[in-house]
PDB file of N, CA and C in Angstrom:
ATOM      1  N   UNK A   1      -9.982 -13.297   6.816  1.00  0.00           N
ATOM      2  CA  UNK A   1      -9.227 -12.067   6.958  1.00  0.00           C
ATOM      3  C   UNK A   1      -9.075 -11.454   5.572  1.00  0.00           C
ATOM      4  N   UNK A   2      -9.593 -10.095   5.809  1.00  0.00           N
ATOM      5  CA  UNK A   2      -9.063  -9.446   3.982  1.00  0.00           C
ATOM      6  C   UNK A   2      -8.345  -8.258   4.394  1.00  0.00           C
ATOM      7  N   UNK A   3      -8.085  -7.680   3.067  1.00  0.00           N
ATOM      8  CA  UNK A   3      -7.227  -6.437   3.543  1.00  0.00           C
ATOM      9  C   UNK A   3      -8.602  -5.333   2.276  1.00  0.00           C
ATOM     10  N   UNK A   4      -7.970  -4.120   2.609  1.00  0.00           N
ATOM     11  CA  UNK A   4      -9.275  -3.173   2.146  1.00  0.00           C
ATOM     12  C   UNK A   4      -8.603  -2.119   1.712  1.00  0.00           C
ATOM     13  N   UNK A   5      -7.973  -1.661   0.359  1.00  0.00           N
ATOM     14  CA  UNK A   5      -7.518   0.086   0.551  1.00  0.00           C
ATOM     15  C   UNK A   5      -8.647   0.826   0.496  1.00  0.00           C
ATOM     16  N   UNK A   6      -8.168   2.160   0.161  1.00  0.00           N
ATOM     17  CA  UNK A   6      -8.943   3.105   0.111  1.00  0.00           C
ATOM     18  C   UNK A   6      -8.475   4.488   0.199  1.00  0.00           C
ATOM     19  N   UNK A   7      -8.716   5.834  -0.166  1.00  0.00           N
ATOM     20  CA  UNK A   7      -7.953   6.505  -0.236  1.00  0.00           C
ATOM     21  C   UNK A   7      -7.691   7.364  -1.749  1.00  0.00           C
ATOM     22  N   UNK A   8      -7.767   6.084  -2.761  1.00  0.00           N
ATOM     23  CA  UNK A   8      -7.250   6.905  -4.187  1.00  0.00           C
ATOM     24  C   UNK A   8      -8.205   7.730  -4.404  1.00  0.00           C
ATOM     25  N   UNK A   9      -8.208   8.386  -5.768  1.00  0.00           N
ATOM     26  CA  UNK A   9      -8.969   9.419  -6.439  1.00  0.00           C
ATOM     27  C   UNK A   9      -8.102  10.311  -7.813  1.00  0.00           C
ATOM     28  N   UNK A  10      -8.734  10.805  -7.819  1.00  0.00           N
ATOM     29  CA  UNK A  10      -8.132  12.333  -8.979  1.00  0.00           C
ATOM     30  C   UNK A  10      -7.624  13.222  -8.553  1.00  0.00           C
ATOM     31  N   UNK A  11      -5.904  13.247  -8.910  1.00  0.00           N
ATOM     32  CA  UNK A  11      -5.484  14.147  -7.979  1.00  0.00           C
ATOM     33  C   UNK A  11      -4.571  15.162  -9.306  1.00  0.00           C
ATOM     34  N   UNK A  12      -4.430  16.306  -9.093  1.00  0.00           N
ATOM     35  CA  UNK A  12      -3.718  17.406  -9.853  1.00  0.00           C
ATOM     36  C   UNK A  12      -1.720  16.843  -9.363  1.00  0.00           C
ATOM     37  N   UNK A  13      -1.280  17.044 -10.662  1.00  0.00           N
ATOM     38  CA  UNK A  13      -0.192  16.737 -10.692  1.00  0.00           C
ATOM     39  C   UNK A  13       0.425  17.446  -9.629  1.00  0.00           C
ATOM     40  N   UNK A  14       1.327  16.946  -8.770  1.00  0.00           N
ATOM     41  CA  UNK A  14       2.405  18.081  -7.631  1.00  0.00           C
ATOM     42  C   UNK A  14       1.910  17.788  -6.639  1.00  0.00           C
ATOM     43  N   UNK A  15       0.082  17.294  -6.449  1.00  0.00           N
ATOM     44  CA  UNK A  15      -0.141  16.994  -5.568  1.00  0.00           C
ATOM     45  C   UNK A  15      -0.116  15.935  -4.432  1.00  0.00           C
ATOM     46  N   UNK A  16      -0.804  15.972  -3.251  1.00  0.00           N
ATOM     47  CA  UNK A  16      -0.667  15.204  -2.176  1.00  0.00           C
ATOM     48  C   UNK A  16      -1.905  13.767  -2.329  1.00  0.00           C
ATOM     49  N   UNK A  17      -1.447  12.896  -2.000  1.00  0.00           N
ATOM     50  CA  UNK A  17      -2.834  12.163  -1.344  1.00  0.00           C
ATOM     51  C   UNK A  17      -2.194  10.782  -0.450  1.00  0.00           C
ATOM     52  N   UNK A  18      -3.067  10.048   0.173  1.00  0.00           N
ATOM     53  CA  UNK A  18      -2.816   9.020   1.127  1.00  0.00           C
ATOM     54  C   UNK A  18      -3.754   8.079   1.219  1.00  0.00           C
ATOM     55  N   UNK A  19      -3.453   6.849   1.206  1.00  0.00           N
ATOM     56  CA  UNK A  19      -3.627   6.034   0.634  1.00  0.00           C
ATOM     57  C   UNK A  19      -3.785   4.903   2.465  1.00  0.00           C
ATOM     58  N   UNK A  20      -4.965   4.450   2.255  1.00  0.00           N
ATOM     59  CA  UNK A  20      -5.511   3.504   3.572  1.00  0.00           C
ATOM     60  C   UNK A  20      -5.570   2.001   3.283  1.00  0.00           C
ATOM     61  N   UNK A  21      -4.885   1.366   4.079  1.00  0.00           N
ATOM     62  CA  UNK A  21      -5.168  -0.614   3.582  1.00  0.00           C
ATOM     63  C   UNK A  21      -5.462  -0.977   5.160  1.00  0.00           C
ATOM     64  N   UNK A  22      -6.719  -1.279   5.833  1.00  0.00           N
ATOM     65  CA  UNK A  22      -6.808  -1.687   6.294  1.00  0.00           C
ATOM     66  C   UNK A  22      -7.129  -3.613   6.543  1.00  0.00           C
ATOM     67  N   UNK A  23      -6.791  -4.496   7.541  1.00  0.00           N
ATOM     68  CA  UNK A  23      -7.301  -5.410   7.670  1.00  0.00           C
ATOM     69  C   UNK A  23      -8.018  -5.782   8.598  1.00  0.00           C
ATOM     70  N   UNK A  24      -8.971  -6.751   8.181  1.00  0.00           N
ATOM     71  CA  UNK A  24     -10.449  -7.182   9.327  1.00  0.00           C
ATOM     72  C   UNK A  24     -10.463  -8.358   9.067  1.00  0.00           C
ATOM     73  N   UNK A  25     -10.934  -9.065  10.092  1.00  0.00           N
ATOM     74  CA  UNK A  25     -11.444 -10.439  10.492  1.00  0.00           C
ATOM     75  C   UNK A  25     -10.436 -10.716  11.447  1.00  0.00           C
ATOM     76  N   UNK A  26     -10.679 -12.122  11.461  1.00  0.00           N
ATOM     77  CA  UNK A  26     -10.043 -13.038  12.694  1.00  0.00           C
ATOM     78  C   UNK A  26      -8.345 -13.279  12.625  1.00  0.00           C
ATOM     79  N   UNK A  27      -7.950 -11.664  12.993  1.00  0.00           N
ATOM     80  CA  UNK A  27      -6.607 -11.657  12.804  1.00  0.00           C
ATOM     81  C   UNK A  27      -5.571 -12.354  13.582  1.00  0.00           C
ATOM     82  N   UNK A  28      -4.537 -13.085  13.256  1.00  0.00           N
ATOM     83  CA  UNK A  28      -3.757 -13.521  14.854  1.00  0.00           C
ATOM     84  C   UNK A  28      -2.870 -12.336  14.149  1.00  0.00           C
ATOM     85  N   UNK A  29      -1.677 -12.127  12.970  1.00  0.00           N
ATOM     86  CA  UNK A  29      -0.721 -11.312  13.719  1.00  0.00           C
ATOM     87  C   UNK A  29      -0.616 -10.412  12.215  1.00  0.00           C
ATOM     88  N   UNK A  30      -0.030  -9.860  11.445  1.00  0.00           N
ATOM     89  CA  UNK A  30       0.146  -9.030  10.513  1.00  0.00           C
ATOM     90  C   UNK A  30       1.608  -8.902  10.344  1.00  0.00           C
ATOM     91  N   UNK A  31       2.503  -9.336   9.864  1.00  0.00           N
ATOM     92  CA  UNK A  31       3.721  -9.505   9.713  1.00  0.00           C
ATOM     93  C   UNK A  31       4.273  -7.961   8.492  1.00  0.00           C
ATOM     94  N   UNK A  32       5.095  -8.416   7.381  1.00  0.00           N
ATOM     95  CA  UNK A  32       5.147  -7.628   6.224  1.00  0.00           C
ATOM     96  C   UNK A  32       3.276  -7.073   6.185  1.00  0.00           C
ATOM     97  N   UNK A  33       3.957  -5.867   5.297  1.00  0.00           N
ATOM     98  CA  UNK A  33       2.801  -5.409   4.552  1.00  0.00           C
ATOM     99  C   UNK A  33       3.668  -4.616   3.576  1.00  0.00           C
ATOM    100  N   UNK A  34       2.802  -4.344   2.474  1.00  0.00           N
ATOM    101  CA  UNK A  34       3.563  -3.613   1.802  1.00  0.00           C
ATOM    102  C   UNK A  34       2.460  -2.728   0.255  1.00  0.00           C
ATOM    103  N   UNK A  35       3.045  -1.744  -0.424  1.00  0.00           N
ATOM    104  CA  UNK A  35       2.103  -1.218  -1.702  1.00  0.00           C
ATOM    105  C   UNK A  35       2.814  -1.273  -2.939  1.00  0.00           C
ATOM    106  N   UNK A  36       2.054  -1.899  -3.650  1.00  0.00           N
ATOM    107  CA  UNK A  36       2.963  -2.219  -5.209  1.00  0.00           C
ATOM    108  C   UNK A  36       1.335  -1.204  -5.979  1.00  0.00           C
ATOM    109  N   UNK A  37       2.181  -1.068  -7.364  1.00  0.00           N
ATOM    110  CA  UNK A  37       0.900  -0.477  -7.993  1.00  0.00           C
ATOM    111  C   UNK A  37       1.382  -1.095  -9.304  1.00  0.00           C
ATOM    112  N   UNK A  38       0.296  -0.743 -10.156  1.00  0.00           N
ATOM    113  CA  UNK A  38       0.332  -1.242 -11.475  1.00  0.00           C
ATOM    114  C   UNK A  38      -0.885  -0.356 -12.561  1.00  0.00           C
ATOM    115  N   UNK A  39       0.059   0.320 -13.403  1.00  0.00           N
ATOM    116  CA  UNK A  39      -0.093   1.104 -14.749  1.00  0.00           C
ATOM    117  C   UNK A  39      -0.689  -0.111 -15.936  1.00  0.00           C
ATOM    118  N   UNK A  40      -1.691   0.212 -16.772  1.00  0.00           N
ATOM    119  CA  UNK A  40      -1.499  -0.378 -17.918  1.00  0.00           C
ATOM    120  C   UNK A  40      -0.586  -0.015 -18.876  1.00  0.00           C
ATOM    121  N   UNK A  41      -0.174  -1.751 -19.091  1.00  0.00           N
ATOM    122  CA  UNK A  41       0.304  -2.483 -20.113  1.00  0.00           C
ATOM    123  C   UNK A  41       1.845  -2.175 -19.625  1.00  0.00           C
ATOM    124  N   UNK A  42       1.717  -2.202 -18.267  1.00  0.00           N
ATOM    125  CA  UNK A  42       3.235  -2.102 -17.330  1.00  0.00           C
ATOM    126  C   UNK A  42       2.614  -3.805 -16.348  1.00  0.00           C
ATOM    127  N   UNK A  43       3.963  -4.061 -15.547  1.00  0.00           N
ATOM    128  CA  UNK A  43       4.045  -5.006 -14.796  1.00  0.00           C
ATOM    129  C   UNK A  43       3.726  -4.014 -13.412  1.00  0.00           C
ATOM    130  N   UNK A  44       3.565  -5.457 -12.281  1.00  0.00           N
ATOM    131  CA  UNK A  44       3.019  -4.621 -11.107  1.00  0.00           C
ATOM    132  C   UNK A  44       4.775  -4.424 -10.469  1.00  0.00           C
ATOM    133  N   UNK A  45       4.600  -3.770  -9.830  1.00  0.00           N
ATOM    134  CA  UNK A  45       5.946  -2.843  -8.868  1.00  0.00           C
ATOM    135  C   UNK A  45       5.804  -2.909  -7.739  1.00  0.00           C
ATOM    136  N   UNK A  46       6.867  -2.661  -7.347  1.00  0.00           N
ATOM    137  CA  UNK A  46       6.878  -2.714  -5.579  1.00  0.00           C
ATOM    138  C   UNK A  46       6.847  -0.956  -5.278  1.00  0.00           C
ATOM    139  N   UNK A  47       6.333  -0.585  -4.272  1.00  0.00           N
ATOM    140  CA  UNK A  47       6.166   0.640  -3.870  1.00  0.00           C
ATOM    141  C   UNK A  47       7.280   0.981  -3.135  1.00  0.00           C
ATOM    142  N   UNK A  48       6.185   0.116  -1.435  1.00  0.00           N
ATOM    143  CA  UNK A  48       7.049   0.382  -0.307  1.00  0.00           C
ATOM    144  C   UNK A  48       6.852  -0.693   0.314  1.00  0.00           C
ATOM    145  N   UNK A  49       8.096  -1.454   1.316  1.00  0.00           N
ATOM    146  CA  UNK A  49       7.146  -2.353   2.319  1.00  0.00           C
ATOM    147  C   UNK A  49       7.595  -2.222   3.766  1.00  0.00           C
ATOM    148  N   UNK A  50       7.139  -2.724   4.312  1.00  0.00           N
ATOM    149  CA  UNK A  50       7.118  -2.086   6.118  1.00  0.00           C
ATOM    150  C   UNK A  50       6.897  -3.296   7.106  1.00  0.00           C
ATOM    151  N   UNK A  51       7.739  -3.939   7.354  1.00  0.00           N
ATOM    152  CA  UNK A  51       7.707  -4.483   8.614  1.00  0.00           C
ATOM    153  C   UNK A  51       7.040  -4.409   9.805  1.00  0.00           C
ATOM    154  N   UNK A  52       6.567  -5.486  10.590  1.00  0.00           N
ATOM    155  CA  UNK A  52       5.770  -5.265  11.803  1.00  0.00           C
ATOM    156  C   UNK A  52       6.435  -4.466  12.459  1.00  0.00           C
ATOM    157  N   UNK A  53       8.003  -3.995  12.606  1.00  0.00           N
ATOM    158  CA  UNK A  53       8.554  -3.257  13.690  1.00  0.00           C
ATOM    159  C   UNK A  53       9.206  -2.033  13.001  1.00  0.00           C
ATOM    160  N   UNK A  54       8.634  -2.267  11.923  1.00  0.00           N
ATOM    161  CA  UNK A  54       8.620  -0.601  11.395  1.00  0.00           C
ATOM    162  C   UNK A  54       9.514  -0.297  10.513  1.00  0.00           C
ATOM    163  N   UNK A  55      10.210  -1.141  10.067  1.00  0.00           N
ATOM    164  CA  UNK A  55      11.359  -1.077   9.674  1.00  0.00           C
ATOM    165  C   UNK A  55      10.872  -0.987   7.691  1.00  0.00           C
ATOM    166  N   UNK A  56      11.622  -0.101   6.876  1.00  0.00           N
ATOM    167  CA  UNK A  56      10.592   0.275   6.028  1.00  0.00           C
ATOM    168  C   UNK A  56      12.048   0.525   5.041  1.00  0.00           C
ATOM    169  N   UNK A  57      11.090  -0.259   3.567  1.00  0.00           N
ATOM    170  CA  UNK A  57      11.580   0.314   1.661  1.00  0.00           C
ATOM    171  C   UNK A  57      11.192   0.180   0.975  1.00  0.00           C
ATOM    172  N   UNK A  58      11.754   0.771   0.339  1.00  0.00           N
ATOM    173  CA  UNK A  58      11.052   2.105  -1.043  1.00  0.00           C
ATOM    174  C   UNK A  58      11.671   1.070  -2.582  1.00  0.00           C
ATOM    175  N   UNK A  59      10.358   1.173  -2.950  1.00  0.00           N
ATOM    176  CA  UNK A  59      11.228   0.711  -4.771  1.00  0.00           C
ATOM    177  C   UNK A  59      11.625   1.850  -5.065  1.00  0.00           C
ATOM    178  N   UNK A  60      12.438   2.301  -6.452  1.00  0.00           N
ATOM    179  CA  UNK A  60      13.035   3.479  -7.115  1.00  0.00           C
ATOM    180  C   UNK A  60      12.055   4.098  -7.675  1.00  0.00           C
ATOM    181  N   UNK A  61      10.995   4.021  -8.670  1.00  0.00           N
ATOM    182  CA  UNK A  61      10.627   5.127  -8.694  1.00  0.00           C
ATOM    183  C   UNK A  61      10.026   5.902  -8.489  1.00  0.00           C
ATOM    184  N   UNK A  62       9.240   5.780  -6.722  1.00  0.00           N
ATOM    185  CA  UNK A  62       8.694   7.006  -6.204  1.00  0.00           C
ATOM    186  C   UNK A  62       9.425   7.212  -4.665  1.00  0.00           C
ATOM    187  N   UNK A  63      10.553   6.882  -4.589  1.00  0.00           N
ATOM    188  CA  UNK A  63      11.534   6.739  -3.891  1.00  0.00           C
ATOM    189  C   UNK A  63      11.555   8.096  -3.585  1.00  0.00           C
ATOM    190  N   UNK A  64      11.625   9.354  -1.961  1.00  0.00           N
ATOM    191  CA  UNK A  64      11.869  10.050  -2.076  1.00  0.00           C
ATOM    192  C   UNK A  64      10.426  10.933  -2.047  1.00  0.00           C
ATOM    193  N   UNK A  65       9.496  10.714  -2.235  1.00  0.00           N
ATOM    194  CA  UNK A  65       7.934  11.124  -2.734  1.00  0.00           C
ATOM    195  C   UNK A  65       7.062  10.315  -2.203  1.00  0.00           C
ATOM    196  N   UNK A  66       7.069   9.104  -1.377  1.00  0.00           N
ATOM    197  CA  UNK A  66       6.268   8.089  -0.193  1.00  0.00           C
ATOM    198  C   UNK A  66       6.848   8.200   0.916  1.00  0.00           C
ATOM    199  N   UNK A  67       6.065   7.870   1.743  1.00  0.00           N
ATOM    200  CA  UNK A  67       6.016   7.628   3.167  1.00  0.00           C
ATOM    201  C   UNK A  67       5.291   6.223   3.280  1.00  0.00           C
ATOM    202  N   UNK A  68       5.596   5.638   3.965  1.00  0.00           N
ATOM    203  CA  UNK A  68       4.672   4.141   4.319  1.00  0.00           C
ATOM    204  C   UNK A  68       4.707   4.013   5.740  1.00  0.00           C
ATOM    205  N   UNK A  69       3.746   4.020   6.296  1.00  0.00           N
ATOM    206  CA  UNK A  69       3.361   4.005   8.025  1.00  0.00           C
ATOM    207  C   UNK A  69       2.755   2.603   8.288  1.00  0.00           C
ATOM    208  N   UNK A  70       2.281   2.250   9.316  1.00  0.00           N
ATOM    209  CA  UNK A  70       1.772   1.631   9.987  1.00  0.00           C
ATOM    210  C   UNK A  70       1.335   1.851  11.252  1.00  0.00           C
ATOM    211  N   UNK A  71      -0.295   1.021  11.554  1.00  0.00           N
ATOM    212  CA  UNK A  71      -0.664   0.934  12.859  1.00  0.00           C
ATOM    213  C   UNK A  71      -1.155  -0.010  13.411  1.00  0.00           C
ATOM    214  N   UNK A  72      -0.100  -0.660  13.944  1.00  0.00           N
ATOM    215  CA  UNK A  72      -0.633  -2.113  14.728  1.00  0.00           C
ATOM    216  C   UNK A  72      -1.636  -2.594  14.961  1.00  0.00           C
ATOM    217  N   UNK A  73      -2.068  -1.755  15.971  1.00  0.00           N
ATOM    218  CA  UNK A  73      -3.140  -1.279  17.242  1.00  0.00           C
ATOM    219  C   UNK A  73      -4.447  -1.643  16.192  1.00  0.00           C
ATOM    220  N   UNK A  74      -4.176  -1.037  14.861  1.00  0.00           N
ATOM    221  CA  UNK A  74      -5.465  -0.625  14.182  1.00  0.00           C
ATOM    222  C   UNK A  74      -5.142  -1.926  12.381  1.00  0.00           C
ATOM    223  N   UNK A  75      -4.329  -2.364  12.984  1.00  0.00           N
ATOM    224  CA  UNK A  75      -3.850  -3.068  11.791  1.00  0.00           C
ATOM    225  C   UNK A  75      -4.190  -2.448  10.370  1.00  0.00           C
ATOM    226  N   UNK A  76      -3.468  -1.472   9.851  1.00  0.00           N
ATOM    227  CA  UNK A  76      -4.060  -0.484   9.223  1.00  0.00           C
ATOM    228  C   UNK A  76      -2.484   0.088   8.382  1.00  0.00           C
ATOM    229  N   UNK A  77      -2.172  -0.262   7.220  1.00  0.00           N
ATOM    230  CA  UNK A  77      -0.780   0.677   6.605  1.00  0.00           C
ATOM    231  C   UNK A  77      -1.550   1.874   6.347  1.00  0.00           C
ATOM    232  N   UNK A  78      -0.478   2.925   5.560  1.00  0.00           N
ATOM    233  CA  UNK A  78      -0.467   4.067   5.193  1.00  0.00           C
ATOM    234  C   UNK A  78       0.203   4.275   4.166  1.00  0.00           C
ATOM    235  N   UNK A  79       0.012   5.198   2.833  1.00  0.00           N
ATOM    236  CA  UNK A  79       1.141   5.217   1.689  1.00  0.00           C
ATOM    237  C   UNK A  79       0.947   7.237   1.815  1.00  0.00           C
ATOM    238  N   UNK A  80       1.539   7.214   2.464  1.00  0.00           N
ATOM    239  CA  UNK A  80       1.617   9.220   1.946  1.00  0.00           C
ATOM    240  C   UNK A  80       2.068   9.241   0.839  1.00  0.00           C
ATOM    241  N   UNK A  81       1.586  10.212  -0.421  1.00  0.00           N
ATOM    242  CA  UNK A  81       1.880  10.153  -1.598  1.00  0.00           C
ATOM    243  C   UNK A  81       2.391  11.441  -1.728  1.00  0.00           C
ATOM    244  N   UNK A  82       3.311  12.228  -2.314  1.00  0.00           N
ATOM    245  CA  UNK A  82       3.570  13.883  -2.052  1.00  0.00           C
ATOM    246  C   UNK A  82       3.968  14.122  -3.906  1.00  0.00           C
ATOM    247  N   UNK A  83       3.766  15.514  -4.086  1.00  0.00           N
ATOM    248  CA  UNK A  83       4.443  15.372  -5.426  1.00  0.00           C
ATOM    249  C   UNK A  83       4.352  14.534  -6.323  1.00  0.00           C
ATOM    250  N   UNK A  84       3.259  14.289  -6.947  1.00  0.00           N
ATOM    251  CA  UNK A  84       2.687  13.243  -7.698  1.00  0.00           C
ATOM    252  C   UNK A  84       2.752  13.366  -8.852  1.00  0.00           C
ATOM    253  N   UNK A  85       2.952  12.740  -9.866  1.00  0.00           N
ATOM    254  CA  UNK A  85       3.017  12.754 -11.404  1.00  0.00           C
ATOM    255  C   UNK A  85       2.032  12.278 -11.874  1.00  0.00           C
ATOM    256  N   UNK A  86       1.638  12.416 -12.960  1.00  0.00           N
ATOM    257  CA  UNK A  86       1.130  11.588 -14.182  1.00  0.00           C
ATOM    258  C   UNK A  86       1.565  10.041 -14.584  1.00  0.00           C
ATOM    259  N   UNK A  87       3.089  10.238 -14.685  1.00  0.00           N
ATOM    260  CA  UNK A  87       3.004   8.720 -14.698  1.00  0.00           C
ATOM    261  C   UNK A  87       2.984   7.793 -13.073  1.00  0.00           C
ATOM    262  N   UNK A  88       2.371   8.466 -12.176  1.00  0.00           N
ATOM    263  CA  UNK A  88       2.284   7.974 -11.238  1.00  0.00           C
ATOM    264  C   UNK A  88       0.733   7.324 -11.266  1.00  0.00           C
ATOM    265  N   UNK A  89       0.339   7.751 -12.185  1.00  0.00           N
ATOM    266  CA  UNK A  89      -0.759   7.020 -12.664  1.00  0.00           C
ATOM    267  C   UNK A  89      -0.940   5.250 -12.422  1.00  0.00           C
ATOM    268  N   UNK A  90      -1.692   4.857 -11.736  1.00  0.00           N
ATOM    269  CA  UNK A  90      -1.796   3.222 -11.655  1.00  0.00           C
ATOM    270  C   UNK A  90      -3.000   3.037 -10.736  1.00  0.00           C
ATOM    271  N   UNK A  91      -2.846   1.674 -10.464  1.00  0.00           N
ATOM    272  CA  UNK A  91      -4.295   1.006  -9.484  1.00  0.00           C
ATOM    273  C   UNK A  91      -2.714   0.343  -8.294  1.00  0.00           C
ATOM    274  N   UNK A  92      -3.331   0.703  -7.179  1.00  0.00           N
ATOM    275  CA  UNK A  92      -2.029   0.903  -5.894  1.00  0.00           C
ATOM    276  C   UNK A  92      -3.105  -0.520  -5.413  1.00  0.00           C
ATOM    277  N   UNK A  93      -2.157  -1.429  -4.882  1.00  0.00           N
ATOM    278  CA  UNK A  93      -2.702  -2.618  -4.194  1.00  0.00           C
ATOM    279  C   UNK A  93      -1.788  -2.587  -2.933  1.00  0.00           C
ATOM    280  N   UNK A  94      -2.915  -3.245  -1.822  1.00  0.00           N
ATOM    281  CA  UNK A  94      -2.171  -3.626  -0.466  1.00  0.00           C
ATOM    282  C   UNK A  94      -2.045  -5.142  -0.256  1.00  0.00           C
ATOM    283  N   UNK A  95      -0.690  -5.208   0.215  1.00  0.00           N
ATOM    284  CA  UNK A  95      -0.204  -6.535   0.212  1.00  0.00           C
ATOM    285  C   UNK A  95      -0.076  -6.675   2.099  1.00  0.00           C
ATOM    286  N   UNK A  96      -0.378  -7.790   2.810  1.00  0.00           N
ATOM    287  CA  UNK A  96      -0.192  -8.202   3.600  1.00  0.00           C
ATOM    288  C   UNK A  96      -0.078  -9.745   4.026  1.00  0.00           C
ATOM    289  N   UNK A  97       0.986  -9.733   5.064  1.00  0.00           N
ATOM    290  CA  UNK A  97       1.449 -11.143   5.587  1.00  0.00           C
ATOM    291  C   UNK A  97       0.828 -11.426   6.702  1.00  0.00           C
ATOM    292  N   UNK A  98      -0.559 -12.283   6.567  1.00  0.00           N
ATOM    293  CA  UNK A  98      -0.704 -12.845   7.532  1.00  0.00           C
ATOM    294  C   UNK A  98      -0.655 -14.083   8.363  1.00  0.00           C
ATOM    295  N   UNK A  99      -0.162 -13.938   9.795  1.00  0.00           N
ATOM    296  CA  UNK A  99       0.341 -15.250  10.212  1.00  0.00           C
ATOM    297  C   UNK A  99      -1.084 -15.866  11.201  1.00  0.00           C
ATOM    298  N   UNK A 100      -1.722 -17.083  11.403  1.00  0.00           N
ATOM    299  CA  UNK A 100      -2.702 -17.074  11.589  1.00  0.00           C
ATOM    300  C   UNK A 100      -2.020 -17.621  13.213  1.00  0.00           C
ATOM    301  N   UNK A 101      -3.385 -17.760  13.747  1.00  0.00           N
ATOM    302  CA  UNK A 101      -3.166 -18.498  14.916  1.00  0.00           C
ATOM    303  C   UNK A 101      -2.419 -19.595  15.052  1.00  0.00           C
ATOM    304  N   UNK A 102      -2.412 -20.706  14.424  1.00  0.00           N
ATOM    305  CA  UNK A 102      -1.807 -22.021  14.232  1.00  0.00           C
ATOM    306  C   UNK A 102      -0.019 -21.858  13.194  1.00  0.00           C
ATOM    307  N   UNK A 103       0.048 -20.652  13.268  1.00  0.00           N
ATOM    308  CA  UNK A 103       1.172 -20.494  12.926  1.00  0.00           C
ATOM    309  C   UNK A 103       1.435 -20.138  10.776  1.00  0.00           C
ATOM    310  N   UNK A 104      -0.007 -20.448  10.817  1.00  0.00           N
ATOM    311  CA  UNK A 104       0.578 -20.613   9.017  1.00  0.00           C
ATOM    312  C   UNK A 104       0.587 -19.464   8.436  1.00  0.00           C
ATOM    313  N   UNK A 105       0.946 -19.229   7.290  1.00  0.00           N
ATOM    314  CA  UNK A 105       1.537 -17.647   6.771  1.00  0.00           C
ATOM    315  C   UNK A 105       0.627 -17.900   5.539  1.00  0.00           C
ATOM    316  N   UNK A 106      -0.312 -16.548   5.513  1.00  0.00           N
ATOM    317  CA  UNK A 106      -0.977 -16.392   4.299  1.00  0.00           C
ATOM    318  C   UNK A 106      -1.081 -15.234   3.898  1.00  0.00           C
ATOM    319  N   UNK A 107      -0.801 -15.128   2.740  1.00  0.00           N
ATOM    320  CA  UNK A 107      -0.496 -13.842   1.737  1.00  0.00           C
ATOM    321  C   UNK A 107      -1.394 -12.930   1.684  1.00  0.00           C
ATOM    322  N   UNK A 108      -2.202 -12.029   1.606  1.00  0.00           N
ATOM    323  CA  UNK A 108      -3.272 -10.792   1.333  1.00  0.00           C
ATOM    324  C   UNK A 108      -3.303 -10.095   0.183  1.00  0.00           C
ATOM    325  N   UNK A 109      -4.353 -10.004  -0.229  1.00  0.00           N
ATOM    326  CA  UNK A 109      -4.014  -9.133  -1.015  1.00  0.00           C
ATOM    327  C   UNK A 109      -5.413  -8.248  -1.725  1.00  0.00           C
ATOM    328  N   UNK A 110      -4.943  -6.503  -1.586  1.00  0.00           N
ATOM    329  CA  UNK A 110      -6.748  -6.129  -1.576  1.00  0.00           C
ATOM    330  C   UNK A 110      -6.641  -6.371  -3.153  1.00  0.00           C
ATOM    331  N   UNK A 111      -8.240  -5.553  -3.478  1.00  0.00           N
ATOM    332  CA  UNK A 111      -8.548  -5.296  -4.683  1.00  0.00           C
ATOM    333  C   UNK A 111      -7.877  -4.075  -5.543  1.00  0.00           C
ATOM    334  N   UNK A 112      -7.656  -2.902  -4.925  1.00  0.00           N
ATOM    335  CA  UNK A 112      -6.386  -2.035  -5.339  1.00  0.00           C
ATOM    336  C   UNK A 112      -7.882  -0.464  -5.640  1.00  0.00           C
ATOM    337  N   UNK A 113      -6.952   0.128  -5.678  1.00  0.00           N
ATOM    338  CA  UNK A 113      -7.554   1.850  -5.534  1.00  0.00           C
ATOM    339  C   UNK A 113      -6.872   2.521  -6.364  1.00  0.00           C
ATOM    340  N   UNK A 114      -7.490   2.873  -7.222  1.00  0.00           N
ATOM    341  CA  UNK A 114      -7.306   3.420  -8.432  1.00  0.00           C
ATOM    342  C   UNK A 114      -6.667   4.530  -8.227  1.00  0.00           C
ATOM    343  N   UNK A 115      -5.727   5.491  -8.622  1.00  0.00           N
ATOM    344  CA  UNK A 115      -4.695   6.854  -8.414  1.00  0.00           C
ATOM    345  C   UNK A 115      -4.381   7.154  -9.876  1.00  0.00           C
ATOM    346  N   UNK A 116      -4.886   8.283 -10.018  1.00  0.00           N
ATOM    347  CA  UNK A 116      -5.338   9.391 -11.582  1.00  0.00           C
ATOM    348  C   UNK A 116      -4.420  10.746 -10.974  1.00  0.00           C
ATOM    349  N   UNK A 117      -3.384  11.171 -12.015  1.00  0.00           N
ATOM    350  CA  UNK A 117      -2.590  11.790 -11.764  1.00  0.00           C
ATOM    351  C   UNK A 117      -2.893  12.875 -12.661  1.00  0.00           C
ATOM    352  N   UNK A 118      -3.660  14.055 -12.894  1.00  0.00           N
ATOM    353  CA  UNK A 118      -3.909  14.913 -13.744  1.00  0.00           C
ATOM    354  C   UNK A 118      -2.436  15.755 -14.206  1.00  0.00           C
ATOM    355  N   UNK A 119      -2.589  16.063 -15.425  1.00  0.00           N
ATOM    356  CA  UNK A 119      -1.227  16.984 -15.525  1.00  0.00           C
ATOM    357  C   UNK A 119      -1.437  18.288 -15.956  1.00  0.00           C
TER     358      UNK A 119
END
């Protein structure tokens, strides 16, 4: 089982973009998921994270400026990004909890999608 974002790019400051983590393979269930990002020569951060039942939070500083969705069905998060900065600048990673068939809990985690904040 991996997880996959996708989504980043070069975006003009103020602007919008959205951000895709899907997972594939031999899934039994998808618990937490969540998006942390990480700036150089900064530590990684928590974004947002989102519960299997939807239930959803925000770190502080793009608090207010994300959205974090989910789709079961499609085992698939979402990061709506609105009003974007420069120092919003980072590589955005998807984190997921997966619980396997036999019950055991294993962590996810993609390779991350780069987000360029022009000013």
């Amino acid at each position: 089982v991996q997880v996959v974002e996708s989504g980043g790019g070069l975006v003009q400051a103020g602007g919008p973009l959205r951000l895709s983590c899907a997972a594939s393979g031999s899934i039994g269930s998808i618990s937490n998921m969540a998006w942390s990002r990480q700036a150089p020569g900064n530590e990684r951060e928590l974004v947002a994270i989102i519960s299997a039942s939807g239930i959803t939070n925000y770190g502080g500083s793009m608090s207010g400026r994300v959205t974090i969705s989910r789709d079961n069905a499609k085992n698939t998060m979402y990061l709506q990004m609105d009003n974007l900065k420069p120092e919003d600048t980072a590589v955005y990673y998807c984190h997921a909890r997966h619980i396997t068939g036999g019950g055991r809990r294993v962590e996810l985690w993609g390779q991350g999608t780069q987000v360029t904040v022009s000013s």
